[in-house]
C-alpha atoms as a PDB file:
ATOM      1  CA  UNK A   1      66.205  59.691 -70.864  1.00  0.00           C
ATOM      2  CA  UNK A   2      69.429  60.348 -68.922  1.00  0.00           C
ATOM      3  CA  UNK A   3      68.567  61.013 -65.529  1.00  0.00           C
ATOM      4  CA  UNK A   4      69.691  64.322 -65.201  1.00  0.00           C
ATOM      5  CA  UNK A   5      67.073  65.013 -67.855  1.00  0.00           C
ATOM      6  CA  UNK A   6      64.432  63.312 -66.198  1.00  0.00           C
ATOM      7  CA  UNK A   7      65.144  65.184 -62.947  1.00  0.00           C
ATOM      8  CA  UNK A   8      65.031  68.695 -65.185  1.00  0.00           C
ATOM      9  CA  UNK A   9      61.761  67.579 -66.669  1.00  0.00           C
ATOM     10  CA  UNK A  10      60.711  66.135 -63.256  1.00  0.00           C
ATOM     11  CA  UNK A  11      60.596  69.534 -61.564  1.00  0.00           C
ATOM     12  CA  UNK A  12      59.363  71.638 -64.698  1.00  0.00           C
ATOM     13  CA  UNK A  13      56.168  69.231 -64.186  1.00  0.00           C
ATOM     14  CA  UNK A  14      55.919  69.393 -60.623  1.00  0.00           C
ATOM     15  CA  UNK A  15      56.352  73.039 -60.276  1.00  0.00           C
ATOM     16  CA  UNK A  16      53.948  73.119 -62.767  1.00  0.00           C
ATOM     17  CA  UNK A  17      51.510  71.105 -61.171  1.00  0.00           C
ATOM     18  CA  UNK A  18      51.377  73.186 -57.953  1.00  0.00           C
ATOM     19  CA  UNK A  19      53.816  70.261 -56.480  1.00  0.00           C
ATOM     20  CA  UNK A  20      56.889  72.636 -56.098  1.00  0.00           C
ATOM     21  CA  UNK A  21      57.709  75.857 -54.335  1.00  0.00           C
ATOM     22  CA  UNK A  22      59.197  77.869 -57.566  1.00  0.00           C
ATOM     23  CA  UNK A  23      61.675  78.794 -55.601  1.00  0.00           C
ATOM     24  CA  UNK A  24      63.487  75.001 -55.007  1.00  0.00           C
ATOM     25  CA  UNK A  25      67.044  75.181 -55.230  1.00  0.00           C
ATOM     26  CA  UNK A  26      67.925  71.603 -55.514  1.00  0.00           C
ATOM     27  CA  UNK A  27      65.497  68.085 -55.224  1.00  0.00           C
ATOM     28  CA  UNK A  28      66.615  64.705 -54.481  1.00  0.00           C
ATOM     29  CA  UNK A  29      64.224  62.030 -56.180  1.00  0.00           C
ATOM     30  CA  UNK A  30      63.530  58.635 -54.449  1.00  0.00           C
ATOM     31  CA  UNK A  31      61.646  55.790 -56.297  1.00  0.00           C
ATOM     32  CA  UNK A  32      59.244  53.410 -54.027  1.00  0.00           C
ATOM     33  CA  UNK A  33      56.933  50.767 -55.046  1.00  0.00           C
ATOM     34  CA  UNK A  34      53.572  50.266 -52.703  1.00  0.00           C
ATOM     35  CA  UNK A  35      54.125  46.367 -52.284  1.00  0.00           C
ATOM     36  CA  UNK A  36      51.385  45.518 -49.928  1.00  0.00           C
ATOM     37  CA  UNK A  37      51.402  48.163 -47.859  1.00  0.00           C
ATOM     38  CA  UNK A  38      48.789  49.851 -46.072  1.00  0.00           C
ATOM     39  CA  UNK A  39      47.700  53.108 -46.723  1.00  0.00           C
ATOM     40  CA  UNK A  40      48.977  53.955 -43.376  1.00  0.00           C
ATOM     41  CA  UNK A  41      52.108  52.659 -43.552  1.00  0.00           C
ATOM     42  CA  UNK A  42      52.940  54.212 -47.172  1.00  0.00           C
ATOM     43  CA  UNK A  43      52.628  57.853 -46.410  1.00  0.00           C
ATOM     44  CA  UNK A  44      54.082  57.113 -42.794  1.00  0.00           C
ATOM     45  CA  UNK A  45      57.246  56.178 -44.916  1.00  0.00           C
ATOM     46  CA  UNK A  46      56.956  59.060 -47.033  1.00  0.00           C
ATOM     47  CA  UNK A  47      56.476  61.586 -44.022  1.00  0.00           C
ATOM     48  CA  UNK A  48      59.568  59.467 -42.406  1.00  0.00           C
ATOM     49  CA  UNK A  49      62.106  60.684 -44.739  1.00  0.00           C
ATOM     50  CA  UNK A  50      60.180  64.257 -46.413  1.00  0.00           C
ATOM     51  CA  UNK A  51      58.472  63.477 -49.594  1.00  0.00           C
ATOM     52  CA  UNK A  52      56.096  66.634 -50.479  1.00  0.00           C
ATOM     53  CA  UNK A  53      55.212  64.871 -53.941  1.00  0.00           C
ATOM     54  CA  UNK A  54      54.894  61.863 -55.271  1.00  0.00           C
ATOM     55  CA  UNK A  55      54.764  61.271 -59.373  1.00  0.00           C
ATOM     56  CA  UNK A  56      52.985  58.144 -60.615  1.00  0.00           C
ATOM     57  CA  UNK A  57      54.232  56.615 -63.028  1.00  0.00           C
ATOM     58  CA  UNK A  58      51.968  53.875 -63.520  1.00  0.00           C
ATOM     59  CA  UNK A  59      50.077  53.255 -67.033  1.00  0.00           C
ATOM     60  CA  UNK A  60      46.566  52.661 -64.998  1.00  0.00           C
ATOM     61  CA  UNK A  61      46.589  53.526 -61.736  1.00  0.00           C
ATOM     62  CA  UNK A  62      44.616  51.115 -60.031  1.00  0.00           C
ATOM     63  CA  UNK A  63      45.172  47.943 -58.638  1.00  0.00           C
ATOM     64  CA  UNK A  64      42.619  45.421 -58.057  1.00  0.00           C
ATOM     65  CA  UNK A  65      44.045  43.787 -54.727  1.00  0.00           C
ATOM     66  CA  UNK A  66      45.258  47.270 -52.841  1.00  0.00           C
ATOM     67  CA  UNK A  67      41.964  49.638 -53.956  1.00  0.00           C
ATOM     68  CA  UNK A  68      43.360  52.305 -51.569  1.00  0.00           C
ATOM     69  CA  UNK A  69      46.455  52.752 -54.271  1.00  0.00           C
ATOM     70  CA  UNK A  70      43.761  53.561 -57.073  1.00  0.00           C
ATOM     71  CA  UNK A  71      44.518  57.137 -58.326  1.00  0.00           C
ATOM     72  CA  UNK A  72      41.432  58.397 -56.518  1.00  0.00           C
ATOM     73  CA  UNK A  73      42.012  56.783 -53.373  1.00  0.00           C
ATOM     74  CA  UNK A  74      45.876  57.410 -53.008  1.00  0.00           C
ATOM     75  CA  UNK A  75      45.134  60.880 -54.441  1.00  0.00           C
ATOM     76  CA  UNK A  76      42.784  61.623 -50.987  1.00  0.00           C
ATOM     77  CA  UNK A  77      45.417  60.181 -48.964  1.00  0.00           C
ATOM     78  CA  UNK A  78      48.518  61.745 -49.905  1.00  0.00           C
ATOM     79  CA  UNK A  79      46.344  65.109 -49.927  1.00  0.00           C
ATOM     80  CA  UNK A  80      44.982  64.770 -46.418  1.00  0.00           C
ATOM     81  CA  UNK A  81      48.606  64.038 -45.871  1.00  0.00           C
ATOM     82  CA  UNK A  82      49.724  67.661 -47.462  1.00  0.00           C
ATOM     83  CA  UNK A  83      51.661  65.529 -49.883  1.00  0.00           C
ATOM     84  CA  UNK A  84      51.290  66.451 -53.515  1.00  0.00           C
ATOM     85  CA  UNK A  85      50.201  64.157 -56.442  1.00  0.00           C
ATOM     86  CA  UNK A  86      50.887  63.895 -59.823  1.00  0.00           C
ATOM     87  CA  UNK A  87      49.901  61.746 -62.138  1.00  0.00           C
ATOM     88  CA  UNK A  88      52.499  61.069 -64.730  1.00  0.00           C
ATOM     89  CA  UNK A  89      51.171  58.654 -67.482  1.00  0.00           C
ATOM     90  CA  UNK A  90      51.022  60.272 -70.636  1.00  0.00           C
ATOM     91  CA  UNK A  91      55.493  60.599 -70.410  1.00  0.00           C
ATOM     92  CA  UNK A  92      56.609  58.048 -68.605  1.00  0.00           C
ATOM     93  CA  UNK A  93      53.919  55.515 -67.948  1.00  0.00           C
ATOM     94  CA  UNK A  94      53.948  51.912 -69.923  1.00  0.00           C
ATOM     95  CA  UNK A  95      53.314  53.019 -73.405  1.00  0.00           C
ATOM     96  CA  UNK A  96      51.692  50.467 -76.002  1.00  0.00           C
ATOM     97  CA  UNK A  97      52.434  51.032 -79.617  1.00  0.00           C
ATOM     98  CA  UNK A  98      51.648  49.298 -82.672  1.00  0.00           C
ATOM     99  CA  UNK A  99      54.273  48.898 -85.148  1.00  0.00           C
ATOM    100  CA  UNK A 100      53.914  48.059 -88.898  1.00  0.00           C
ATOM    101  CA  UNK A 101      56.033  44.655 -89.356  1.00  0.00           C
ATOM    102  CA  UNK A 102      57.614  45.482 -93.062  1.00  0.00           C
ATOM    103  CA  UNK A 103      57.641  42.282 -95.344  1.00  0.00           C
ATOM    104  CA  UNK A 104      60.026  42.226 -98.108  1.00  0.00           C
END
């Protein structure tokens, strides 16, 4: 998907979502991996340069050594935080497929 697209589709979702005033003119989007951060220090750098929503894109949204970026968990956060989330699996997440190997 060309990003253009995906930035089109982007804010259909979000304003969709509740994640969006309807009446956004323009949106810049910013990627950022949690690493090992703390809660804390994760929406601190989101509030540091204006996030209002964040999009996972994660195909399971949980992680076994930072519990506090589980879906629930980061969910509470970013709400308590007045940043929107938005959980974006089903079109962009890791997708698995099976394919049919054809023998001739």
């Amino acid at each position: 998907m060309k990003s253009t697209n995906f930035k089109n589709w982007a804010t259909q979702t979000l304003l969709r979502a509740g994640g969006l005033n309807s009446n956004i003119e323009a949106m810049e989007l910013f990627t950022i991996g949690h690493s090992n951060l703390s809660i804390e220090a994760f929406v601190l750098l989101l509030q540091k340069h204006g996030i209002t929503a964040v999009a996972d894109v994660r195909s399971h949204p949980f992680s076994r050594y930072l519990p506090h970026f589980n879906k629930s968990e980061i969910t509470a956060s970013l709400s308590s935080a007045g940043i929107q989330y938005v959980f974006f699996r089903q079109r962009v997440g890791r997708q698995t497929r099976r394919f049919k190997l054809l023998r001739y």
